[in-house]
Protein backbone atom coordinates (compact mmCIF):
# COMPACT_ATOMS: atom_id res chain seq x y z
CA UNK A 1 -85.52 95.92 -205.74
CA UNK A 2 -83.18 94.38 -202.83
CA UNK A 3 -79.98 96.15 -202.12
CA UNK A 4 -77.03 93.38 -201.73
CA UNK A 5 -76.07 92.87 -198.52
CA UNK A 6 -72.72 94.83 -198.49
CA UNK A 7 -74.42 97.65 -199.87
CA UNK A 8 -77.16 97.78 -197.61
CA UNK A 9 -74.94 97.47 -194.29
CA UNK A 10 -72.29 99.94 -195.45
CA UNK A 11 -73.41 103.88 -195.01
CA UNK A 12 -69.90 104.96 -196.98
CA UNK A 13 -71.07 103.10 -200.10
CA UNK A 14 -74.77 103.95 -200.09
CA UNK A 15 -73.55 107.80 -199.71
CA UNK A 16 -70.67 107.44 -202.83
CA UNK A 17 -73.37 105.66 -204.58
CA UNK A 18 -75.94 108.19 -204.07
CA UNK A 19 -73.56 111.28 -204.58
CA UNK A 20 -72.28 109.39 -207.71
CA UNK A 21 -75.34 108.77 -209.52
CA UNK A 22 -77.26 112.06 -209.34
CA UNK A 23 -73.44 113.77 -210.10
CA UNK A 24 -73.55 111.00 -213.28
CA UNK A 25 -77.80 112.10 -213.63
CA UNK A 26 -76.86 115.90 -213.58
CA UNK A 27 -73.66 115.32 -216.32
CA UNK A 28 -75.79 113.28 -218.54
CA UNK A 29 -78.53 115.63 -218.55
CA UNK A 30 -76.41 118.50 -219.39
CA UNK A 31 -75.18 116.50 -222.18
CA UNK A 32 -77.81 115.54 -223.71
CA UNK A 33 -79.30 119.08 -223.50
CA UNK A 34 -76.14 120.73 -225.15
CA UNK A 35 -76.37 117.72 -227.88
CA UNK A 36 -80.09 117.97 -229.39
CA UNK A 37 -80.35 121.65 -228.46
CA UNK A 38 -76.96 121.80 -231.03
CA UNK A 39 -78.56 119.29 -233.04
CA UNK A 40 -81.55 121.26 -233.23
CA UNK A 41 -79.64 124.34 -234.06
CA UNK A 42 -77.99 123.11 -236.87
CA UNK A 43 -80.90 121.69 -238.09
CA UNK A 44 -83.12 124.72 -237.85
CA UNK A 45 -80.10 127.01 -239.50
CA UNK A 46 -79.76 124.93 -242.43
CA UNK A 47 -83.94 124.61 -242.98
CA UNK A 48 -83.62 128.22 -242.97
CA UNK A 49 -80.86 128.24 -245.37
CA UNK A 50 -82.48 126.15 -247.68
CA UNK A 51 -85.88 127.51 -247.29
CA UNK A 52 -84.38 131.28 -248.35
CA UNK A 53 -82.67 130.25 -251.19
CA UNK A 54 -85.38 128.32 -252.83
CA UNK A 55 -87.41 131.57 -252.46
CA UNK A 56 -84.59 133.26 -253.69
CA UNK A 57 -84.38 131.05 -256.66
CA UNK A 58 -88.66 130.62 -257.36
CA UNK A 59 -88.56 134.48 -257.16
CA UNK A 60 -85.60 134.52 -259.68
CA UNK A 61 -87.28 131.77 -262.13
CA UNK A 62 -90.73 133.73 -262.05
CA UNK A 63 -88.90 136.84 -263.31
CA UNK A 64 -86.77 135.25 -266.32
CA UNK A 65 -89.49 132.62 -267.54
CA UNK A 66 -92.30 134.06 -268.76
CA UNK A 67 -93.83 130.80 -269.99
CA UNK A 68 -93.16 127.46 -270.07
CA UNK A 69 -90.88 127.76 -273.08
CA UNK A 70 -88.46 130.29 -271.85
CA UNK A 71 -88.72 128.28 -268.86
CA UNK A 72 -87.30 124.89 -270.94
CA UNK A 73 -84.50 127.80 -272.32
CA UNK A 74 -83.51 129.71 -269.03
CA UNK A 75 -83.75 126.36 -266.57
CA UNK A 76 -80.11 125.24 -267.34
CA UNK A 77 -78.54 128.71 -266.79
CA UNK A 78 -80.57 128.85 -263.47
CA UNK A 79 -79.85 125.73 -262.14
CA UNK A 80 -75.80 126.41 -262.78
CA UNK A 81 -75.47 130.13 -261.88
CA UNK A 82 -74.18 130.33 -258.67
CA UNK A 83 -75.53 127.04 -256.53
CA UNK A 84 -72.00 125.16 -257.41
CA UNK A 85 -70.05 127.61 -255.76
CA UNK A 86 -72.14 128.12 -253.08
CA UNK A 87 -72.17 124.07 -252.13
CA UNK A 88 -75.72 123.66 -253.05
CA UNK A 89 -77.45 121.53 -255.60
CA UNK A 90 -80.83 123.02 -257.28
CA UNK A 91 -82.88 121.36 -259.74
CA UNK A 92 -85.87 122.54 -261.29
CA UNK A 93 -89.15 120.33 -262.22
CA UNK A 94 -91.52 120.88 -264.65
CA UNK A 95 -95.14 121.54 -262.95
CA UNK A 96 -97.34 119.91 -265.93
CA UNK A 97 -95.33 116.74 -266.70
CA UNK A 98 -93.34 116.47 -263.57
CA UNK A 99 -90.24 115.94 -266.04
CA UNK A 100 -86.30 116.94 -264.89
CA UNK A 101 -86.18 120.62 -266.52
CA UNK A 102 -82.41 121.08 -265.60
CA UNK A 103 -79.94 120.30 -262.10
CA UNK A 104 -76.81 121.72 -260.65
CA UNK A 105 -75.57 117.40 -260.57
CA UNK A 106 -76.90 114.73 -261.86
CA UNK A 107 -79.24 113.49 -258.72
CA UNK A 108 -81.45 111.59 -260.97
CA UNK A 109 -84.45 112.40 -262.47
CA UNK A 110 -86.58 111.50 -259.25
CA UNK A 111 -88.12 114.50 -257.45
CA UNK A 112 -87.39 114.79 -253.20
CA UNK A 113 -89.92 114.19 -250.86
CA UNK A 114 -90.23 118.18 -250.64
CA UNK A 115 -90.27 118.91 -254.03
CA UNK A 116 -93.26 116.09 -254.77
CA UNK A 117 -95.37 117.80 -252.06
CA UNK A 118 -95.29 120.31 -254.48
CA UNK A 119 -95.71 118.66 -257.29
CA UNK A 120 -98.89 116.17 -255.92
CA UNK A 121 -99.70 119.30 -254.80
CA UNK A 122 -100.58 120.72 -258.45
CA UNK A 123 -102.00 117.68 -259.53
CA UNK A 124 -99.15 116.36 -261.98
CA UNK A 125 -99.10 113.85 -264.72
CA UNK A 126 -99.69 110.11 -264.28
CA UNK A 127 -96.46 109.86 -265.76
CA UNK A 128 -94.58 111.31 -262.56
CA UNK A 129 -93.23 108.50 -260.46
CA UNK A 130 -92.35 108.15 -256.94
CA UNK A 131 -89.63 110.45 -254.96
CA UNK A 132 -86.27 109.69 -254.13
CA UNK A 133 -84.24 111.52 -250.98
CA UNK A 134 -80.17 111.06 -251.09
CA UNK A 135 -79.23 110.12 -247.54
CA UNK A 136 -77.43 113.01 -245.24
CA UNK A 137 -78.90 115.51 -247.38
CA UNK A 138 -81.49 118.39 -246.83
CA UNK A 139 -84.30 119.46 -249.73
CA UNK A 140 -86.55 123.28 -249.45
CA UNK A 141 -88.89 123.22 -252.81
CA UNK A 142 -91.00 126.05 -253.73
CA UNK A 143 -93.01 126.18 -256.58
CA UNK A 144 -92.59 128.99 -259.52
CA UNK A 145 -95.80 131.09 -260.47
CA UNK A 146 -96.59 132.09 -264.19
CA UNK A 147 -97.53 135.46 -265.24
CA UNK A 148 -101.37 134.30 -264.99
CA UNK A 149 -101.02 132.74 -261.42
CA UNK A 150 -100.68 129.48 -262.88
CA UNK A 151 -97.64 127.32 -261.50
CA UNK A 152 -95.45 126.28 -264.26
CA UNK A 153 -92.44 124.71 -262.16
CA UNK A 154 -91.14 123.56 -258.98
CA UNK A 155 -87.66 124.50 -257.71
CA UNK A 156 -85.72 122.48 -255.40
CA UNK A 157 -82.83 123.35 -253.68
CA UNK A 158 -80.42 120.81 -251.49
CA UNK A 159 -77.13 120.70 -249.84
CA UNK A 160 -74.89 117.56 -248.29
CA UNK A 161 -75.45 117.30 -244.67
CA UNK A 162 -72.76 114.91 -244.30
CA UNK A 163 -70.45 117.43 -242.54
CA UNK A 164 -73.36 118.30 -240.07
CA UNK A 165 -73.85 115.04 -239.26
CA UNK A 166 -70.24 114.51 -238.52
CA UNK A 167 -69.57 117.45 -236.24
CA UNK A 168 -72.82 115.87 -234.28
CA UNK A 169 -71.20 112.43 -234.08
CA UNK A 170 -67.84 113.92 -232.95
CA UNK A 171 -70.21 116.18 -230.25
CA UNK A 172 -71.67 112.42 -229.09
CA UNK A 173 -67.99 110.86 -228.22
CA UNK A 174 -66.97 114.34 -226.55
CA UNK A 175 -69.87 113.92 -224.52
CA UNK A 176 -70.30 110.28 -223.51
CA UNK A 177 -66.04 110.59 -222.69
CA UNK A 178 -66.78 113.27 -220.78
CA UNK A 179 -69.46 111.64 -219.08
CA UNK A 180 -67.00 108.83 -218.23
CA UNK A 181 -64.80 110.88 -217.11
CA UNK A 182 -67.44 112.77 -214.72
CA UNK A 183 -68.69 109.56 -213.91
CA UNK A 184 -65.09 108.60 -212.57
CA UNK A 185 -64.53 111.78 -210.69
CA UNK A 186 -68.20 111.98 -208.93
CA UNK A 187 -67.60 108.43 -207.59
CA UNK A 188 -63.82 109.08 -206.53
CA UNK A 189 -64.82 112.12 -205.11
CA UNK A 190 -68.49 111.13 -203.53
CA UNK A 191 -66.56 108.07 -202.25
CA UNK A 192 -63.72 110.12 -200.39
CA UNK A 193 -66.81 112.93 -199.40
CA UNK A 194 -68.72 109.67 -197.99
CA UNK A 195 -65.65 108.23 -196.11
CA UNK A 196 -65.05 111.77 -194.70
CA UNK A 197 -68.36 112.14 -193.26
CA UNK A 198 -68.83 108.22 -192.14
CA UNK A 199 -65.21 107.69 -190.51
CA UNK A 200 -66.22 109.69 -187.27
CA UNK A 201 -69.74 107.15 -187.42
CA UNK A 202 -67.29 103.99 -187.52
CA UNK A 203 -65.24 105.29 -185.25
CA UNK A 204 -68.51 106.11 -183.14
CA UNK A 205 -69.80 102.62 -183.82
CA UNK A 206 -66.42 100.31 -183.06
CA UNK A 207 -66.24 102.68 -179.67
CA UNK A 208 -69.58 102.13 -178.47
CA UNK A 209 -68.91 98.27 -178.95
CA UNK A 210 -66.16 98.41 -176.83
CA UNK A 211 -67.95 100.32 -174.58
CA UNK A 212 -70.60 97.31 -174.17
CA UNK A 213 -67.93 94.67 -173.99
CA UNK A 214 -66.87 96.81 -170.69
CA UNK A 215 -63.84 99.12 -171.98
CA UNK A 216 -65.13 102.36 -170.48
CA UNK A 217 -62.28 103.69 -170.91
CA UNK A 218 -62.69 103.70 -175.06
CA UNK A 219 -63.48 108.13 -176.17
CA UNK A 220 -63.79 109.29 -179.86
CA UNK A 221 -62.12 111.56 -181.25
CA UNK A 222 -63.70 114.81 -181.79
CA UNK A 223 -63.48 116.09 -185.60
CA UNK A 224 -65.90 118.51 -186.15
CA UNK A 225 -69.10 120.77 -184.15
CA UNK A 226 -71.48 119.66 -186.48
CA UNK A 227 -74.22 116.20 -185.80
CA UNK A 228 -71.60 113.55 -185.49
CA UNK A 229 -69.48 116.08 -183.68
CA UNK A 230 -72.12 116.26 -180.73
CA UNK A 231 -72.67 112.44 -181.56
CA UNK A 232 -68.86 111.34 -180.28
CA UNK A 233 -69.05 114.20 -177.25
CA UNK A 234 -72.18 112.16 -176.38
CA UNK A 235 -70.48 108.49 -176.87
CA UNK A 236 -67.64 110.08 -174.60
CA UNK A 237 -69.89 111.29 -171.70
CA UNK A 238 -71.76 108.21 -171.74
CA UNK A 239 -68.14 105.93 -171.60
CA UNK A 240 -66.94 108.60 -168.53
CA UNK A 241 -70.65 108.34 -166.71
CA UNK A 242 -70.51 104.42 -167.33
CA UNK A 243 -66.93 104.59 -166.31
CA UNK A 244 -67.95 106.28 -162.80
CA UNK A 245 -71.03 104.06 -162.30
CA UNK A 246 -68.71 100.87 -162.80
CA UNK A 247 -65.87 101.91 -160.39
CA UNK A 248 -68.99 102.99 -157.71
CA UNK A 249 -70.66 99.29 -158.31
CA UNK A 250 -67.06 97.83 -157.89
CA UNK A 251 -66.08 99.77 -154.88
CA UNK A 252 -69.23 99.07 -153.24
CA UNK A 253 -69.42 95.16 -153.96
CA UNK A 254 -65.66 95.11 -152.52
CA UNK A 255 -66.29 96.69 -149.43
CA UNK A 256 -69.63 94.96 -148.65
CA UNK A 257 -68.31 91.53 -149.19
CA UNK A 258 -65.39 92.14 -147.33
CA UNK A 259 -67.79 93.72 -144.75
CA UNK A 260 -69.97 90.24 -144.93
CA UNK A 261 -67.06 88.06 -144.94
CA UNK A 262 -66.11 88.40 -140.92
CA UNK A 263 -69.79 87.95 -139.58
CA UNK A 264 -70.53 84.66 -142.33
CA UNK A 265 -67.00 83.59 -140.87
CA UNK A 266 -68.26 83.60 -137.12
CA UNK A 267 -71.49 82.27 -137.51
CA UNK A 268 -69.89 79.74 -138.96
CA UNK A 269 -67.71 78.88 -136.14
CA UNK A 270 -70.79 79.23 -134.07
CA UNK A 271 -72.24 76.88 -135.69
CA UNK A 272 -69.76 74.59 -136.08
CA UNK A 273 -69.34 74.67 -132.05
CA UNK A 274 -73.01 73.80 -132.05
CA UNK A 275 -72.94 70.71 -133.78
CA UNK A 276 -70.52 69.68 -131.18
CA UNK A 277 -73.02 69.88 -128.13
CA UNK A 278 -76.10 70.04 -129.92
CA UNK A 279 -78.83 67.22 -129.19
CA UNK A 280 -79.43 65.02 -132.05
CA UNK A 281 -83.23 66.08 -133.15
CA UNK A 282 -80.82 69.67 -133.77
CA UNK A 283 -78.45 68.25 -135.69
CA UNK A 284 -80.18 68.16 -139.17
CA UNK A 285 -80.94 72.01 -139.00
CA UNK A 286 -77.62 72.92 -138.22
CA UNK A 287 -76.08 70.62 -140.99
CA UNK A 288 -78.58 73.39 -143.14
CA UNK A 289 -77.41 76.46 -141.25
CA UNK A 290 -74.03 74.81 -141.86
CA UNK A 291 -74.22 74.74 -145.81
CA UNK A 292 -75.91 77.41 -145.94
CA UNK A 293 -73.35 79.52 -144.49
CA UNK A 294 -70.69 77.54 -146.54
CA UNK A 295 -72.54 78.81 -149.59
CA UNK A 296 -73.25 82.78 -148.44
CA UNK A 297 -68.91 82.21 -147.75
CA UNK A 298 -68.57 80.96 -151.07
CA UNK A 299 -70.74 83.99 -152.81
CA UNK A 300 -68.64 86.68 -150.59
CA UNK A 301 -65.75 84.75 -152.00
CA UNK A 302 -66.57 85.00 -155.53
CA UNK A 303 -67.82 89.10 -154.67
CA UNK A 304 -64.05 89.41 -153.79
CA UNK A 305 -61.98 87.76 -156.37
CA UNK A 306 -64.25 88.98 -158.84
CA UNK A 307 -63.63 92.59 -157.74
CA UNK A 308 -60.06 91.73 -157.66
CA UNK A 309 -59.61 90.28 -160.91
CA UNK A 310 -62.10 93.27 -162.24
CA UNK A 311 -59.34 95.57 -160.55
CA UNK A 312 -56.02 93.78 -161.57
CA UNK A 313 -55.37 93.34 -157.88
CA UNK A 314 -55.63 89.23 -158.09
CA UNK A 315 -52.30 88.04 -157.82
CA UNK A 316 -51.06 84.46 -158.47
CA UNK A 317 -48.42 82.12 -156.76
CA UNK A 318 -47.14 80.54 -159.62
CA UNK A 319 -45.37 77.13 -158.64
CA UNK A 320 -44.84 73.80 -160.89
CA UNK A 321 -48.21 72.02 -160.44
CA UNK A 322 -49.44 68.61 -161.17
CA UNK A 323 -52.59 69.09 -162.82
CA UNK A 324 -53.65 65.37 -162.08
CA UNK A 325 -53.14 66.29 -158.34
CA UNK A 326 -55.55 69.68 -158.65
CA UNK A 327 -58.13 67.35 -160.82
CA UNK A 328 -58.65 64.46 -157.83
CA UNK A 329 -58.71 67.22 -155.32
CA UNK A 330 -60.94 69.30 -157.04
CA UNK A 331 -63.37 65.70 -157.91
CA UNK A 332 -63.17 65.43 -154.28
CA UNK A 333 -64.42 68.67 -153.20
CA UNK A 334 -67.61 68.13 -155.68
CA UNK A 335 -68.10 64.62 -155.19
CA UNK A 336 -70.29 64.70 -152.09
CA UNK A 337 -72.34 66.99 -154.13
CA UNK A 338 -72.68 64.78 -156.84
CA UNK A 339 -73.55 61.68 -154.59
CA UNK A 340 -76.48 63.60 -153.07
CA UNK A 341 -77.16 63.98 -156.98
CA UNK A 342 -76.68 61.07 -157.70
CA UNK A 343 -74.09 61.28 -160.19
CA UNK A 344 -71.06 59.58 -160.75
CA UNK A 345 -67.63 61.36 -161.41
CA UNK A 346 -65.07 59.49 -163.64
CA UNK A 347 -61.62 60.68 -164.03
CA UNK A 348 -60.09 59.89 -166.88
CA UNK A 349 -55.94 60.83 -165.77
CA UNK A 350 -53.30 59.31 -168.17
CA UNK A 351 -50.13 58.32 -166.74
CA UNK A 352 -48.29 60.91 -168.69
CA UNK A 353 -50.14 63.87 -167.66
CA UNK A 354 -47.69 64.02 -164.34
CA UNK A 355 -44.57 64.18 -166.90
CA UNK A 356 -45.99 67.30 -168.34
CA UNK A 357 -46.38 69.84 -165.71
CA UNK A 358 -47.31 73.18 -166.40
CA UNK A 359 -46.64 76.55 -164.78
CA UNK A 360 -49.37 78.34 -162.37
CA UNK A 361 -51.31 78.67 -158.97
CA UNK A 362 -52.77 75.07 -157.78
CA UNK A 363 -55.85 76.52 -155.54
CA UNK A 364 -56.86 79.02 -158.36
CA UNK A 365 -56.80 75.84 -161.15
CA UNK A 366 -58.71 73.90 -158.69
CA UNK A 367 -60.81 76.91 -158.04
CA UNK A 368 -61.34 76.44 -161.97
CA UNK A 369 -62.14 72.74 -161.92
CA UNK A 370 -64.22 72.86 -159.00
CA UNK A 371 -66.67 74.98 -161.00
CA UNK A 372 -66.55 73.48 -164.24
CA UNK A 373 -67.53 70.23 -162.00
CA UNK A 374 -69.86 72.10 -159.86
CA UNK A 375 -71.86 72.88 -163.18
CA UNK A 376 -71.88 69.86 -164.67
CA UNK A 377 -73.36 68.07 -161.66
CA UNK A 378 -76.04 70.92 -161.47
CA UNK A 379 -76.92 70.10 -165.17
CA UNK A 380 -76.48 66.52 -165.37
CA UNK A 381 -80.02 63.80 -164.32
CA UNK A 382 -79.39 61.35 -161.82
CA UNK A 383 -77.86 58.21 -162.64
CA UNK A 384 -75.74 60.08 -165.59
CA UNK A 385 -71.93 60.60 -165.28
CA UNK A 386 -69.34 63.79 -165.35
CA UNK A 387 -66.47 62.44 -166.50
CA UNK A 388 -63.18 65.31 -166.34
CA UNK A 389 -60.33 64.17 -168.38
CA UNK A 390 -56.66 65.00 -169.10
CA UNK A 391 -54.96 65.37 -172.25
CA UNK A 392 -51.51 66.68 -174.07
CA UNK A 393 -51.39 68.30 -177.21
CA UNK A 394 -48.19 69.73 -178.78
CA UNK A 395 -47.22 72.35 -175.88
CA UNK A 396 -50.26 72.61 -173.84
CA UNK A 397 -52.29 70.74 -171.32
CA UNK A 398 -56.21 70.67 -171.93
CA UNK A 399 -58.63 69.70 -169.22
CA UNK A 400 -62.10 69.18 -170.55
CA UNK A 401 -65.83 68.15 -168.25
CA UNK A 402 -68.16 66.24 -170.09
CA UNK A 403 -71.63 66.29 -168.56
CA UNK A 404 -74.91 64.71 -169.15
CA UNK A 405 -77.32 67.28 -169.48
CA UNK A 406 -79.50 68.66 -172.12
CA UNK A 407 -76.97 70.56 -173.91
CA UNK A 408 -76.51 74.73 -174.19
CA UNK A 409 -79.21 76.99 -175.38
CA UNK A 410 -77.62 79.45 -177.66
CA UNK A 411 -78.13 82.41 -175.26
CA UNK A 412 -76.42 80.02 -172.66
CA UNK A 413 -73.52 79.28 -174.92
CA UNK A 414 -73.22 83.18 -175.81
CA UNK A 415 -73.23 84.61 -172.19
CA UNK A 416 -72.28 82.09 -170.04
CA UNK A 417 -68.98 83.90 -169.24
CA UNK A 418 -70.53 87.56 -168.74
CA UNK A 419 -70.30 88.58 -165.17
CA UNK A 420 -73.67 88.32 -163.28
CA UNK A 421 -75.22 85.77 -166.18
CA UNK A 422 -77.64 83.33 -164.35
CA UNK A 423 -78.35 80.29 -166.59
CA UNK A 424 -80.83 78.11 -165.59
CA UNK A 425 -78.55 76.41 -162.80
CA UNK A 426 -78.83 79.54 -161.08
CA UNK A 427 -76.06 80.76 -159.32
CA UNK A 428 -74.05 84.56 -158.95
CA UNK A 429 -73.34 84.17 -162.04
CA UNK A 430 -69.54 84.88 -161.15
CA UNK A 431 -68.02 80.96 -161.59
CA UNK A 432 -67.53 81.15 -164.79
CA UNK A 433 -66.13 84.20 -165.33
CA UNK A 434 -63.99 84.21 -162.47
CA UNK A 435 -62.66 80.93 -164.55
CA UNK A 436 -61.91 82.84 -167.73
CA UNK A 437 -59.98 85.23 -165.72
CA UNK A 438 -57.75 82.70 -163.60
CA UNK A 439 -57.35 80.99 -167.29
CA UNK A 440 -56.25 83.74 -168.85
CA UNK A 441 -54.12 85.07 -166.26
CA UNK A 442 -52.80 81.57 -166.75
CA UNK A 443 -52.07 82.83 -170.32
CA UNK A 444 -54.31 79.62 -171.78
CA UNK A 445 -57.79 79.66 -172.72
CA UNK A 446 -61.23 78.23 -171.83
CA UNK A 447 -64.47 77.38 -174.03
CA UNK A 448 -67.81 75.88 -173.17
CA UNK A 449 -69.60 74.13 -176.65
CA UNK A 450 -72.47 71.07 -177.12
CA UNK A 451 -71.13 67.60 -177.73
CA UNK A 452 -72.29 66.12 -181.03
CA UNK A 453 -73.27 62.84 -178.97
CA UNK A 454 -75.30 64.91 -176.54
CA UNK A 455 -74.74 67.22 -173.11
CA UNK A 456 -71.76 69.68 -173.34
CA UNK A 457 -68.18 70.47 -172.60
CA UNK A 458 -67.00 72.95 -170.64
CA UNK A 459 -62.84 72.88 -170.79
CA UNK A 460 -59.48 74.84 -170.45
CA UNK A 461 -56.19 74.74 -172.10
CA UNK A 462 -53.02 75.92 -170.47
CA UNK A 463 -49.41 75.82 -171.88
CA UNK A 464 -46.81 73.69 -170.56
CA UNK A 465 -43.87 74.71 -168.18
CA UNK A 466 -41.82 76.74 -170.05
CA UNK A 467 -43.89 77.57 -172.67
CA UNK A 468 -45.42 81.48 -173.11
């Protein structure tokens, strides 16, 4: 049988459940011991009971009956001596006929079961019927020897076991309350025993997923020496050695594109001063060398504000900025890429977009556009179209780039903003999250998503002027 879900994913309730159902096992058992081993006392004390005081009484009936007519004489004043007092009920049977001879109450003339045995036993009349037990009572029959061996009646002695049978159903309610109640308590207490022992897991579990999502600086609190105290001291050197390892890998990236930045900056000059003189037959490898460089520049750029952003040192000069401004310089920039593409660029800029400026740095927003732009041309066939377009919704300005392309994958689409994520553009894999970092230093937000009709949309919302 299938766990449910909830069950299955949560350690807390498997352990309550587990600590509450043998606790519930272990109560039930006991009960159920203490009830038939009292049943079975009770039963065995009054079998004895009975069993002594019908030997008592065939003993006694053997002595004072002779025959079978002082038997008919003596049976009444046996049958009443001391039985009513005593809360017992003896009648005696004839052992020829099978007839009533005398009875402490009138039971009817119908033998018990025991006292039949007896009787079937001897071989009695045809005249003796069937047997008849009273319900909640308790029969012992012995049978009566003559003076030649010969048995000439059958005793039988019973009580009400009415009172017996009570106390046992009383002993039943005690029990299955107090197998509630246990019941109750195990799972209260298993529960809080199972929280106990699983909070430090949790706490290991929520830390360790901050940990991948990058906070290195997430520890857990250490609450005992046991397992899952050497567990969290673990989690916590791991977080420190990860911590160390990241600010290495940052420090070295900074200094090494910062190192690459001055030599990329004067080949480029160098080449640049080439094209000037250069013959023509030159000219077409040192347009090459010349994007080439612009794209090493470019990567060394992205090295540095990444590292910057990584270490809060990215600062912005906020001004009032026309986004429909940043959006046609930012088309320009890509738009001999996406001729060489062939692909056209539509803006789509409403009028009203100028009367709702919002708050922020212009070259990091373009920085933003130019790579939402840059990745749609990658993605999008020739003859297709990016189109980026404008719009105002209550206190926020969205900018969304539609592209023609074959839409996300879901690993895509999941990672496309982790740092150093190549999708199959190729790339750093820095654009994008450099984006989600200028955005959200912007205090807006930015999503990439498929389009129903096809190709997706990569897009950024920022609040108005004014607005937090």
């Amino acid at each position: 049988m299938k766990l449910p879900a909830p069950i299955r994913r949560s350690l807390a309730v498997r352990l309550a459940l587990v600590y509450g159902l043998t606790s519930v096992v272990v109560v039930a058992a006991l009960g159920l011991g203490i009830y038939f081993l009292t049943a079975r006392y009770l039963n065995t004390q009054a079998e004895d009971e009975l069993s002594a005081l019908a030997d008592f009484y065939a003993a006694y009936t053997a002595v004072t009956a002779a025959g079978e007519a002082d038997l008919a004489t003596v049976a009444p004043q046996i049958a009443g001596f001391f039985a009513p007092q005593a809360g017992y009920d003896v009648r005696l049977f004839n052992a020829r006929t099978g007839t009533l001879l005398a009875a402490t109450h009138d039971m009817g003339p119908l033998p018990s079961g025991a006292a039949l045995a007896v009787l079937r036993y001897r071989r009695p009349t045809l005249f003796l019927s069937g047997s008849q037990d009273l319900p909640d009572r308790r029969y012992a029959a012995r049978p009566v020897a003559a003076a030649d061996g010969t048995v000439q009646a059958v005793v039988e002695v019973s009580r009400d076991a009415s009172d017996a049978q009570a106390f046992l159903g009383a002993l039943r309610l005690v029990l299955i309350g107090a197998c509630a109640a246990a019941l109750a308590v195990a799972l209260a207490a298993s529960l809080l025993l199972a929280r106990r022992v699983t909070r430090p897991v949790h706490e290991a579990e929520a830390a360790t997923r901050a940990i991948a999502a990058g906070d290195f600086s997430r520890r857990v609190a250490a609450t005992s020496e046991d397992e899952i105290g050497r567990l969290t001291a673990s989690v916590n050197q791991m977080a420190a050695d990860l911590a160390r390892l990241e600010a290495t890998r940052r420090e070295f990236i900074a200094k090494v594109s910062h190192d690459l930045r001055t030599p990329l900056t004067a080949i480029k000059g160098l080449i640049v001063n080439l094209q000037d003189s250069a013959p023509a037959e030159t000219q077409a490898s040192l347009a090459t060398m010349d994007e080439q460089t612009d794209r090493l520049i470019r990567l060394v750029d992205d090295l540095l504000t990444a590292s910057r952003l990584q270490r809060g040192e990215l600062r912005l000069k906020r001004a009032t900025v026309d986004l429909s401004a940043v959006a046609r310089s930012a088309a320009a920039v890509v738009s001999r890429k996406a001729e060489q593409s062939g692909v056209t660029l539509a803006l789509d800029l409403p009028a009203n977009i100028a009367l709702r400026p919002v708050s922020g740095d212009a070259d990091r927003l373009q920085q933003v556009m130019v790579n939402l732009l840059d990745n749609a041309v990658k993605v999008t066939p020739p003859g297709s179209a990016v189109r980026l377009t404008l719009a105002s919704e209550a206190d926020e300005v969205m900018v969304t780039v539609n592209d023609g392309g074959p839409g996300l994958s879901p690993e895509v689409k999941a990672r496309a903003f982790e740092a150093y994520f190549r999708g199959p553009g190729g790339g750093a894999g820095l654009g994008l999250t450099i984006a989600r970092e200028i955005v959200a230093a912007h205090g807006g937000r930015i999503w990439l998503e498929n389009r129903p009709e096809g190709g997706a949309q990569a897009g950024f919302a920022l609040p108005l002027a004014g607005q937090r």
